[in-house]
N, C-alpha and C. Protein backbone atom coordinates (compact mmCIF):
# COMPACT_ATOMS: atom_id res chain seq x y z
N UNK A 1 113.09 84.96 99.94
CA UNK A 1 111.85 85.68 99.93
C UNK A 1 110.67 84.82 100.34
N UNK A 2 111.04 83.05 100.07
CA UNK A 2 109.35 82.47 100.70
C UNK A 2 109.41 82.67 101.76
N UNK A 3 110.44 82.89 102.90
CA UNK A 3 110.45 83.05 104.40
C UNK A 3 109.74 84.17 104.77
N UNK A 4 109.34 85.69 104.00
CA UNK A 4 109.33 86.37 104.29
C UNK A 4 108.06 86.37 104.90
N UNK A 5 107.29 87.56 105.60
CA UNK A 5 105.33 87.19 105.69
C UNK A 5 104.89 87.35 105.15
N UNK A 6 103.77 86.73 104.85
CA UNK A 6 102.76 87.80 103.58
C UNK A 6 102.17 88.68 104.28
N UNK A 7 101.73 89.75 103.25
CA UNK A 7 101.06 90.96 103.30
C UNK A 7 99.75 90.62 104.32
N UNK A 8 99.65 91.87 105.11
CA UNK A 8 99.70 92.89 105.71
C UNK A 8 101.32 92.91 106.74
N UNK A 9 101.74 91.33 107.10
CA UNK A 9 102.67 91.94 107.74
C UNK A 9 103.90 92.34 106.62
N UNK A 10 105.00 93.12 107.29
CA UNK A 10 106.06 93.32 106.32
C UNK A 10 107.20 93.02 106.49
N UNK A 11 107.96 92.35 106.00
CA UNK A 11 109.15 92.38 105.94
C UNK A 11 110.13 92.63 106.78
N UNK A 12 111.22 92.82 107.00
CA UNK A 12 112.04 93.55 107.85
C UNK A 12 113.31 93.59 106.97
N UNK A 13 113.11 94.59 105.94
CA UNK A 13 114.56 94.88 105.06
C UNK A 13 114.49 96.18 104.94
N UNK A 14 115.68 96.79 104.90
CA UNK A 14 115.89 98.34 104.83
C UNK A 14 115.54 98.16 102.81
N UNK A 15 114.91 98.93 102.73
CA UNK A 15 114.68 99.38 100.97
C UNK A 15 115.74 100.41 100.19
N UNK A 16 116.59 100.67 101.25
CA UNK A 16 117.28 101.74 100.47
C UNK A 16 116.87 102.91 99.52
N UNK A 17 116.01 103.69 100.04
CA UNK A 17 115.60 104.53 99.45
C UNK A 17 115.98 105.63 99.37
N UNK A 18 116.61 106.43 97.94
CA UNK A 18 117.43 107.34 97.93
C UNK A 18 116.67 108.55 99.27
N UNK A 19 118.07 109.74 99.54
CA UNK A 19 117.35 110.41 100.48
C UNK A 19 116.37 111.75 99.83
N UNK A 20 116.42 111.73 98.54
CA UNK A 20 115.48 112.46 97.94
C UNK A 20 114.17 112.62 97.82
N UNK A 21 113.72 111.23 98.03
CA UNK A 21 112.47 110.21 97.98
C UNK A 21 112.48 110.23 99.24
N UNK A 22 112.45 110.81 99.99
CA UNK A 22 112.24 110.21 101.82
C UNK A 22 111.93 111.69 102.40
N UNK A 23 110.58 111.81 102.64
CA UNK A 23 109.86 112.63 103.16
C UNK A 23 108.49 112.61 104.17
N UNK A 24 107.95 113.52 104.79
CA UNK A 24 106.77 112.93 105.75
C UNK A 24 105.95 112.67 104.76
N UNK A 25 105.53 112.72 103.41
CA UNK A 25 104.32 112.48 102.81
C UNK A 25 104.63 111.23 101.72
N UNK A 26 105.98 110.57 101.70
CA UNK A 26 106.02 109.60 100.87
C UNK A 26 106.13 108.05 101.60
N UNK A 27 105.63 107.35 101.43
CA UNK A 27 105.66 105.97 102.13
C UNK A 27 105.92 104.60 100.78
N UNK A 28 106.93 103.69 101.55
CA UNK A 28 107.28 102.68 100.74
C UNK A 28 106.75 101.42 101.38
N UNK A 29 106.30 100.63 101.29
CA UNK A 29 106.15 99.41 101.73
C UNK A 29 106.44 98.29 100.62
N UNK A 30 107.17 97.25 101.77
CA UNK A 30 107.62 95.84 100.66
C UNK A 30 106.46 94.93 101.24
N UNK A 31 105.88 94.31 99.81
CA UNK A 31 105.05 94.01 100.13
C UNK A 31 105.38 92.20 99.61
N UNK A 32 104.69 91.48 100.07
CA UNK A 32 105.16 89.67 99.55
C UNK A 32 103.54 88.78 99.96
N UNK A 33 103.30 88.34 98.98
CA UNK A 33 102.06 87.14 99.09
C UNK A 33 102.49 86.10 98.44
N UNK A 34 101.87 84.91 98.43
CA UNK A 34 101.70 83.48 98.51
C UNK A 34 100.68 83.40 97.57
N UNK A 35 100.51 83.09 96.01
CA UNK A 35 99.34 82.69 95.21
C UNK A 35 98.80 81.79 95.93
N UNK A 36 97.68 81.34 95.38
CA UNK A 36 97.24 80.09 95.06
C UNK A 36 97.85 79.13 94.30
N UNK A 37 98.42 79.11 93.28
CA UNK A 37 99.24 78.31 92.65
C UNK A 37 100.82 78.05 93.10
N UNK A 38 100.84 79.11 94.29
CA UNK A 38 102.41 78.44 94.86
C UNK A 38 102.99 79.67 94.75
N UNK A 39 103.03 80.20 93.61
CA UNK A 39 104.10 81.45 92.83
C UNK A 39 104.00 82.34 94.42
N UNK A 40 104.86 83.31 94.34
CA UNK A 40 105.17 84.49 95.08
C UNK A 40 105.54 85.65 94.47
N UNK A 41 104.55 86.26 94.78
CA UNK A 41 104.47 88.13 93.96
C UNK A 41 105.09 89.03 95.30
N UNK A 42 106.31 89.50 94.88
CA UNK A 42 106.84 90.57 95.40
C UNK A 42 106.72 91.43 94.64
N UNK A 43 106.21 93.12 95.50
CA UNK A 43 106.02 93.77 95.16
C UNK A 43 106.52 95.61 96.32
N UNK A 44 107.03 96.40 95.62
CA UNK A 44 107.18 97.70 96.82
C UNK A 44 106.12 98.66 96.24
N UNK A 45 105.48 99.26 97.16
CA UNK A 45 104.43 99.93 96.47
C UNK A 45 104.76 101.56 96.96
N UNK A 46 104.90 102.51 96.44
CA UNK A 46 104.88 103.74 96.49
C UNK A 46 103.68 104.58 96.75
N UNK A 47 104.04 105.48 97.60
CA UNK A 47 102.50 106.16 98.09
C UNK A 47 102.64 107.68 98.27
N UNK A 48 102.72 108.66 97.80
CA UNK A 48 102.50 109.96 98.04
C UNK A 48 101.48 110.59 98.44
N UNK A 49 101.36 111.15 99.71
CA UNK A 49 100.04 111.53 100.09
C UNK A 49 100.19 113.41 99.97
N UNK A 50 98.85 113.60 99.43
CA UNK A 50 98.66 115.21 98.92
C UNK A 50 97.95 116.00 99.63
N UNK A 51 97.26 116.92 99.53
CA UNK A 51 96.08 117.58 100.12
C UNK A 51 94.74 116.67 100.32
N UNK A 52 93.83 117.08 100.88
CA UNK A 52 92.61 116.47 101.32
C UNK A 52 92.51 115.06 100.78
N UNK A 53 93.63 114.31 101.61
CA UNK A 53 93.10 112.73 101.35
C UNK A 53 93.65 111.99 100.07
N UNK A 54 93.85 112.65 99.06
CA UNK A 54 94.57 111.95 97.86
C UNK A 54 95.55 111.78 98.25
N UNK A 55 96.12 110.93 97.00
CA UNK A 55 97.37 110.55 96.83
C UNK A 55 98.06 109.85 96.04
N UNK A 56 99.23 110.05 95.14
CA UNK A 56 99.46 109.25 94.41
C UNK A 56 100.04 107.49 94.73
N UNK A 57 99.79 106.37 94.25
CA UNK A 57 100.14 105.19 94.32
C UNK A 57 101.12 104.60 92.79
N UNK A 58 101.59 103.79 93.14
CA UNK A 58 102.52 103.54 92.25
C UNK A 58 102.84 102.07 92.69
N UNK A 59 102.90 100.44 92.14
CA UNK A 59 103.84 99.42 92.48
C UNK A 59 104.64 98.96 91.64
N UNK A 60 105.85 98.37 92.05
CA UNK A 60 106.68 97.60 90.80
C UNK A 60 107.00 96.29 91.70
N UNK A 61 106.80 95.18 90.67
CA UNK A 61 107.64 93.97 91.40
C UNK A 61 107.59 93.18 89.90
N UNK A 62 107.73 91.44 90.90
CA UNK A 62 108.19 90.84 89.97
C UNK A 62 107.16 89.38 90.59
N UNK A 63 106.99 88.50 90.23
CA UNK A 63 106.62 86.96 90.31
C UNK A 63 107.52 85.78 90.29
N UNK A 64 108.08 85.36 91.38
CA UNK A 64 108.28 83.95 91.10
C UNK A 64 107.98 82.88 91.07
N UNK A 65 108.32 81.80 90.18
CA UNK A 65 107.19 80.28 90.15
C UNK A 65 107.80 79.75 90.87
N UNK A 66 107.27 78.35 90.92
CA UNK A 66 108.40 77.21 91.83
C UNK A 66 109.65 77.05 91.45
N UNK A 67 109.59 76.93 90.28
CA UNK A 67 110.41 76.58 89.84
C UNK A 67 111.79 77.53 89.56
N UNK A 68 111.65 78.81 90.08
CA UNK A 68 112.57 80.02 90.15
C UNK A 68 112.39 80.78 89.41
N UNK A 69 111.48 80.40 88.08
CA UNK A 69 111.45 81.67 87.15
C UNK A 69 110.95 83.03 87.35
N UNK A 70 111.19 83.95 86.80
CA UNK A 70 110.74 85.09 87.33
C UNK A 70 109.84 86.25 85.72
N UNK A 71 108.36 86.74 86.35
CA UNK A 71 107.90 87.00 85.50
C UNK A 71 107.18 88.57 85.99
N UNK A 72 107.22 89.41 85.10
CA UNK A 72 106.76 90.83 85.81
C UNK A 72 105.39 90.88 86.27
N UNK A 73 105.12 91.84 87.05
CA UNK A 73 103.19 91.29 87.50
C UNK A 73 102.63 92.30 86.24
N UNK A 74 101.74 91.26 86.29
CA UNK A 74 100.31 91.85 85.29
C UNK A 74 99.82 93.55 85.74
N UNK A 75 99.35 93.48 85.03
CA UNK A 75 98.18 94.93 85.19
C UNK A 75 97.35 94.55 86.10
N UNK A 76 96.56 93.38 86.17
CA UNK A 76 95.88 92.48 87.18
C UNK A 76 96.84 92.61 88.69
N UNK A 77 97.54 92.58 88.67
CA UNK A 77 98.37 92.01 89.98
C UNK A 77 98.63 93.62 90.49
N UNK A 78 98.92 94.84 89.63
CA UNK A 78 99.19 96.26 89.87
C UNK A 78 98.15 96.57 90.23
N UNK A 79 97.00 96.33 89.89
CA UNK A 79 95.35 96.65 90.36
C UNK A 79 95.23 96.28 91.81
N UNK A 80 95.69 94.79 92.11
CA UNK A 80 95.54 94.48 93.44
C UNK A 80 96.89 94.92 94.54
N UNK A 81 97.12 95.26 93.99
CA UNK A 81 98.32 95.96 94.73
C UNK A 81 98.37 97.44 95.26
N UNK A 82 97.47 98.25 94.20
CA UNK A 82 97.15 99.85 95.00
C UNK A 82 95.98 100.17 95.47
């Protein structure tokens, strides 16, 4: 995952997304940045788009340190993410 780009560019992995979830108004993006402190926040962010312009958002990921550990993102990190 450090190979991957960071965000805005993306990735190039199929997400496997059931075919239930796969419609013209739902969008997935994998998303990957580079802290400042080194760590790497992966994250896929969910996007449902509705009538006039809304839409629901949704992310889940995870954090890794240098050192391999892995820690869920903050509320902080979900904020910057939708």
């Amino acid at each position: 995952m450090r190979k991957w780009p960071d965000y805005p560019a993306i990735p190039e992995i199929d997400l496997q997304v059931p075919e239930e979830l796969r419609d013209q108004r739902s969008v997935f993006t994998a998303m990957k940045d580079t802290l400042p402190n080194g760590d790497v926040r992966v994250a896929v962010q969910y996007a449902r788009h509705r009538f006039f312009g809304m839409s629901d958002m949704e992310v889940s990921g995870f954090i890794i340190s240098a050192d391999g550990k892995q820690r869920e993102l903050s509320e902080k990190d979900r904020w910057d993410l939708t």
